[in-house]
C-alpha atoms as a PDB file:
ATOM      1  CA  UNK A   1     -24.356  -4.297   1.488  1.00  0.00           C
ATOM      2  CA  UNK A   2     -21.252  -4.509  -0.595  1.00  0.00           C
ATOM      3  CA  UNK A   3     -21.299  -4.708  -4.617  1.00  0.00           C
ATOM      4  CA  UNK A   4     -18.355  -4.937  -4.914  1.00  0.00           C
ATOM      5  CA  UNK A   5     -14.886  -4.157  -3.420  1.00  0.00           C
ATOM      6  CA  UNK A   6     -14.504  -0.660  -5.546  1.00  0.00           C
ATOM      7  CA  UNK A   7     -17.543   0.535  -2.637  1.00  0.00           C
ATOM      8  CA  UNK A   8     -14.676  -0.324   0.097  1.00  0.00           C
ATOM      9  CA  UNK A   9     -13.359   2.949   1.476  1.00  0.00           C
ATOM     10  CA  UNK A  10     -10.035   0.615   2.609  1.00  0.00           C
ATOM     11  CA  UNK A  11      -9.626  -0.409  -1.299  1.00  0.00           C
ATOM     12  CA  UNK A  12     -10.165   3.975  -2.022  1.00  0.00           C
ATOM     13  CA  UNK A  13      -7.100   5.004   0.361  1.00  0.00           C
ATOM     14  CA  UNK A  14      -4.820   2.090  -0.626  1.00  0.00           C
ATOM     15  CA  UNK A  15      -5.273   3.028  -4.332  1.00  0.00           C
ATOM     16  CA  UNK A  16      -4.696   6.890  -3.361  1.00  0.00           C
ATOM     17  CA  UNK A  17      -2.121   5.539  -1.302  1.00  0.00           C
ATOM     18  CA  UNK A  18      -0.291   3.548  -4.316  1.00  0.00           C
ATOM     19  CA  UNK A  19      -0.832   6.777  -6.661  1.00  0.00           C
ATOM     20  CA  UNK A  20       0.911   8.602  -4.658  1.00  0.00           C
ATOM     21  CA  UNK A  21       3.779   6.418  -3.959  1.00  0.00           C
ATOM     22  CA  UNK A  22       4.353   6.277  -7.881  1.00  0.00           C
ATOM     23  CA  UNK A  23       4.114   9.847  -7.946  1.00  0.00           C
ATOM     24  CA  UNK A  24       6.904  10.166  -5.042  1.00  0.00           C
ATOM     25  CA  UNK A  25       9.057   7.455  -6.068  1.00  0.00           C
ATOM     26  CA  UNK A  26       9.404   8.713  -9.792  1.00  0.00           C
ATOM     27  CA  UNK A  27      11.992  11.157  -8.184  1.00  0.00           C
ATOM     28  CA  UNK A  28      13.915   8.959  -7.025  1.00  0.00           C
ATOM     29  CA  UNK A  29      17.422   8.196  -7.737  1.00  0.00           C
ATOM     30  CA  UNK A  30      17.059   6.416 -11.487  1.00  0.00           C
ATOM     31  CA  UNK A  31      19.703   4.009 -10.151  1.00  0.00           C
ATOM     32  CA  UNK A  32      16.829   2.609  -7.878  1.00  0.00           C
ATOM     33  CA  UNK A  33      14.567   2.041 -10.527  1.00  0.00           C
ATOM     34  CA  UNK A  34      15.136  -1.732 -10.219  1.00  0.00           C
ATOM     35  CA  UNK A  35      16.105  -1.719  -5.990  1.00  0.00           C
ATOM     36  CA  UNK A  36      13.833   0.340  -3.755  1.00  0.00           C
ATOM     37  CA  UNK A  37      11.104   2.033  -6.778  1.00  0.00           C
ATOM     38  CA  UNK A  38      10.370  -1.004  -8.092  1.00  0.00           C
ATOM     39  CA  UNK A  39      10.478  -3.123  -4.927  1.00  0.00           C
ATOM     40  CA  UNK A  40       8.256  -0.357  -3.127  1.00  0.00           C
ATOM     41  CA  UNK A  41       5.919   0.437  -6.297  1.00  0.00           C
ATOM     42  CA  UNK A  42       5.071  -3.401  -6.411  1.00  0.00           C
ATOM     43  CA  UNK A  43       4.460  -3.712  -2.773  1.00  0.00           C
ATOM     44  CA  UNK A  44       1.786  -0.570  -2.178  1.00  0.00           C
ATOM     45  CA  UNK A  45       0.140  -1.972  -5.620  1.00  0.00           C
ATOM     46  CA  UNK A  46      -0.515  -5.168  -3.406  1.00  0.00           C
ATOM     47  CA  UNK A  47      -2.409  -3.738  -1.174  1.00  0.00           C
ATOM     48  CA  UNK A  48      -5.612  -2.432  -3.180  1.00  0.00           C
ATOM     49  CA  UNK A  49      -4.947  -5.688  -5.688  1.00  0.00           C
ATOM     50  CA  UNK A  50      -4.950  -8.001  -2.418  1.00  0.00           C
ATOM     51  CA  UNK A  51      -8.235  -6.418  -1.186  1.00  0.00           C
ATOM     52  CA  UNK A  52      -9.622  -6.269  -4.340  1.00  0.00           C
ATOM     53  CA  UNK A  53      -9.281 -10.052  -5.115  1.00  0.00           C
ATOM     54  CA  UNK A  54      -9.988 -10.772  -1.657  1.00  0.00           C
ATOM     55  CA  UNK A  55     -13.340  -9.438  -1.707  1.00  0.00           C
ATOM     56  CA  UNK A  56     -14.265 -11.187  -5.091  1.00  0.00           C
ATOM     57  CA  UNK A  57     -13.575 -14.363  -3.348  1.00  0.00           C
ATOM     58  CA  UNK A  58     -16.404 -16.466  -1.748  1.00  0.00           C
ATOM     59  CA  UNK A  59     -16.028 -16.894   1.249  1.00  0.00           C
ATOM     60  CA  UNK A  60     -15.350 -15.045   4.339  1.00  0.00           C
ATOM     61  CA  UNK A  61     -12.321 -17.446   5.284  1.00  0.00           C
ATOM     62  CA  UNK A  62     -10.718 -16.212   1.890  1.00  0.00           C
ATOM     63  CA  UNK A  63     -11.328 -12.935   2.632  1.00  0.00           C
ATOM     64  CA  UNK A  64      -9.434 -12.567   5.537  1.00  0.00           C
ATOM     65  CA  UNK A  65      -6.871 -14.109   4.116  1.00  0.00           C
ATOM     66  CA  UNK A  66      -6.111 -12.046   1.200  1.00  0.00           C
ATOM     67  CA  UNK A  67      -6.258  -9.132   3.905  1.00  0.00           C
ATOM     68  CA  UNK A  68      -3.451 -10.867   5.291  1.00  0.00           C
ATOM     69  CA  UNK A  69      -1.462 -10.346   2.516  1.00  0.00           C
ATOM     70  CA  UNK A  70      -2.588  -7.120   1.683  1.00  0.00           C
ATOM     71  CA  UNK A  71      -0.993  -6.018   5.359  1.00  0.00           C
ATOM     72  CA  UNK A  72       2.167  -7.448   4.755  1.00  0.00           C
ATOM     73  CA  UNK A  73       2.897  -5.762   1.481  1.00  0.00           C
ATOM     74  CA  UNK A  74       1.534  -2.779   3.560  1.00  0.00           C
ATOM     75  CA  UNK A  75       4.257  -3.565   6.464  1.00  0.00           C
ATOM     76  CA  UNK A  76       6.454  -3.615   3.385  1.00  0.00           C
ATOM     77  CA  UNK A  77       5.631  -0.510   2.039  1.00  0.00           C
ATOM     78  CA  UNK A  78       5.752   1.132   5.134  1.00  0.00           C
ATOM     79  CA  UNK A  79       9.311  -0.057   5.610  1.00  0.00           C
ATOM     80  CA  UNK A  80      10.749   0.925   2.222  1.00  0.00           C
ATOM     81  CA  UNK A  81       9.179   4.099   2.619  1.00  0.00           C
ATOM     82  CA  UNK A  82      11.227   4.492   6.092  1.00  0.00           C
ATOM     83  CA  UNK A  83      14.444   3.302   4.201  1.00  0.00           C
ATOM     84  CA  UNK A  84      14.002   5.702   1.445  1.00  0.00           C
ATOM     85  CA  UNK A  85      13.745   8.771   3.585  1.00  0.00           C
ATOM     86  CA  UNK A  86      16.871   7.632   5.831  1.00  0.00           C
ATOM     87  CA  UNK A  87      18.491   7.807   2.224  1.00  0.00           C
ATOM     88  CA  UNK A  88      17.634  11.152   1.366  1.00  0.00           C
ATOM     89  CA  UNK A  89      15.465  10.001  -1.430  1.00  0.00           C
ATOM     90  CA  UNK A  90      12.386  11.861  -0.575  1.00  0.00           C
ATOM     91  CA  UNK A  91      11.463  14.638   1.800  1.00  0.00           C
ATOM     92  CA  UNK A  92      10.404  13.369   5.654  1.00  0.00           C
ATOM     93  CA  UNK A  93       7.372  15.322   5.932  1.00  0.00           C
ATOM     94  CA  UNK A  94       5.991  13.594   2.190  1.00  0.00           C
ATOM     95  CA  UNK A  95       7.291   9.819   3.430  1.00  0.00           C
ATOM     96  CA  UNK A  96       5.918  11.055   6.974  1.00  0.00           C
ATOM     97  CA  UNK A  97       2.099  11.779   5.102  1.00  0.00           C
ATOM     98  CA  UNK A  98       2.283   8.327   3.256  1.00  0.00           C
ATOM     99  CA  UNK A  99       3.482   6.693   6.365  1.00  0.00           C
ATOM    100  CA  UNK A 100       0.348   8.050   7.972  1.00  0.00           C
ATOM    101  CA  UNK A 101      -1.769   7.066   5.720  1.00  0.00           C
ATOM    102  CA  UNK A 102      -0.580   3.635   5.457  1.00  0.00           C
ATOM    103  CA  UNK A 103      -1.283   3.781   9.140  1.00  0.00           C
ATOM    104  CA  UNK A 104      -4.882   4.770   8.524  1.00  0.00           C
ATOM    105  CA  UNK A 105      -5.032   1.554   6.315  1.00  0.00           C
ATOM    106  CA  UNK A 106      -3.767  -1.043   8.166  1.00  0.00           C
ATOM    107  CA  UNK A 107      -6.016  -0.168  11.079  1.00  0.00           C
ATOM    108  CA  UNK A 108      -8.851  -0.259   8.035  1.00  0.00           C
ATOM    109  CA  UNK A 109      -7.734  -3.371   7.447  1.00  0.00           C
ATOM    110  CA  UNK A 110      -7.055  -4.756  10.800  1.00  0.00           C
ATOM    111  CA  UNK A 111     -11.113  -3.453  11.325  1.00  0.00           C
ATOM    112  CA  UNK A 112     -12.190  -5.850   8.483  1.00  0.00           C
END
């Protein structure tokens, strides 16, 4: 039975998955601090928020739909991520880890 939503292994990876994004995205070009960094730090911090408030929510119905969003700031994400190594920004095999594990979380979530 479920607590609460810190005991979801989906909520675990997306905040791993947002800690590492920062941690990636603080090398960045400084002149993307307000374009791509922000724009891509605000989406992955979605996801484990959208689950998160999701889950305190009272009904099933709601539920789902904060998972909703949670996947589209994860499609988000996941596309930023792509534009930011076609820039150069980061190196392919580190956007090529987070892309796979933003993979591992939208199937979590698509499993929910």
């Amino acid at each position: 039975m479920l607590r609460n939503y810190q005991d979801l292994q989906v909520w675990k990876k997306a905040m791993d998955l947002a800690e590492e994004v920062y941690l990636v995205s603080s090398r960045f070009p400084k002149q993307e601090t307000y374009g791509i960094t922000g724009q891509l730090r605000r989406s992955v911090v979605s996801v484990p928020a959208n689950i998160a408030e999701g889950a305190e929510r009272p009904g099933p119905r709601q539920f789902v739909q904060f998972l909703g969003v949670a996947s589209g700031s994860l499609a988000e994400a996941e596309t930023l991520l792509m534009l930011a190594s076609r820039l150069g920004f980061a190196d392919s095999i580190r956007i090529q880890h987070l892309l796979d594990q933003a993979g591992d979380i939208g199937r979590m979530i698509n499993g929910l």
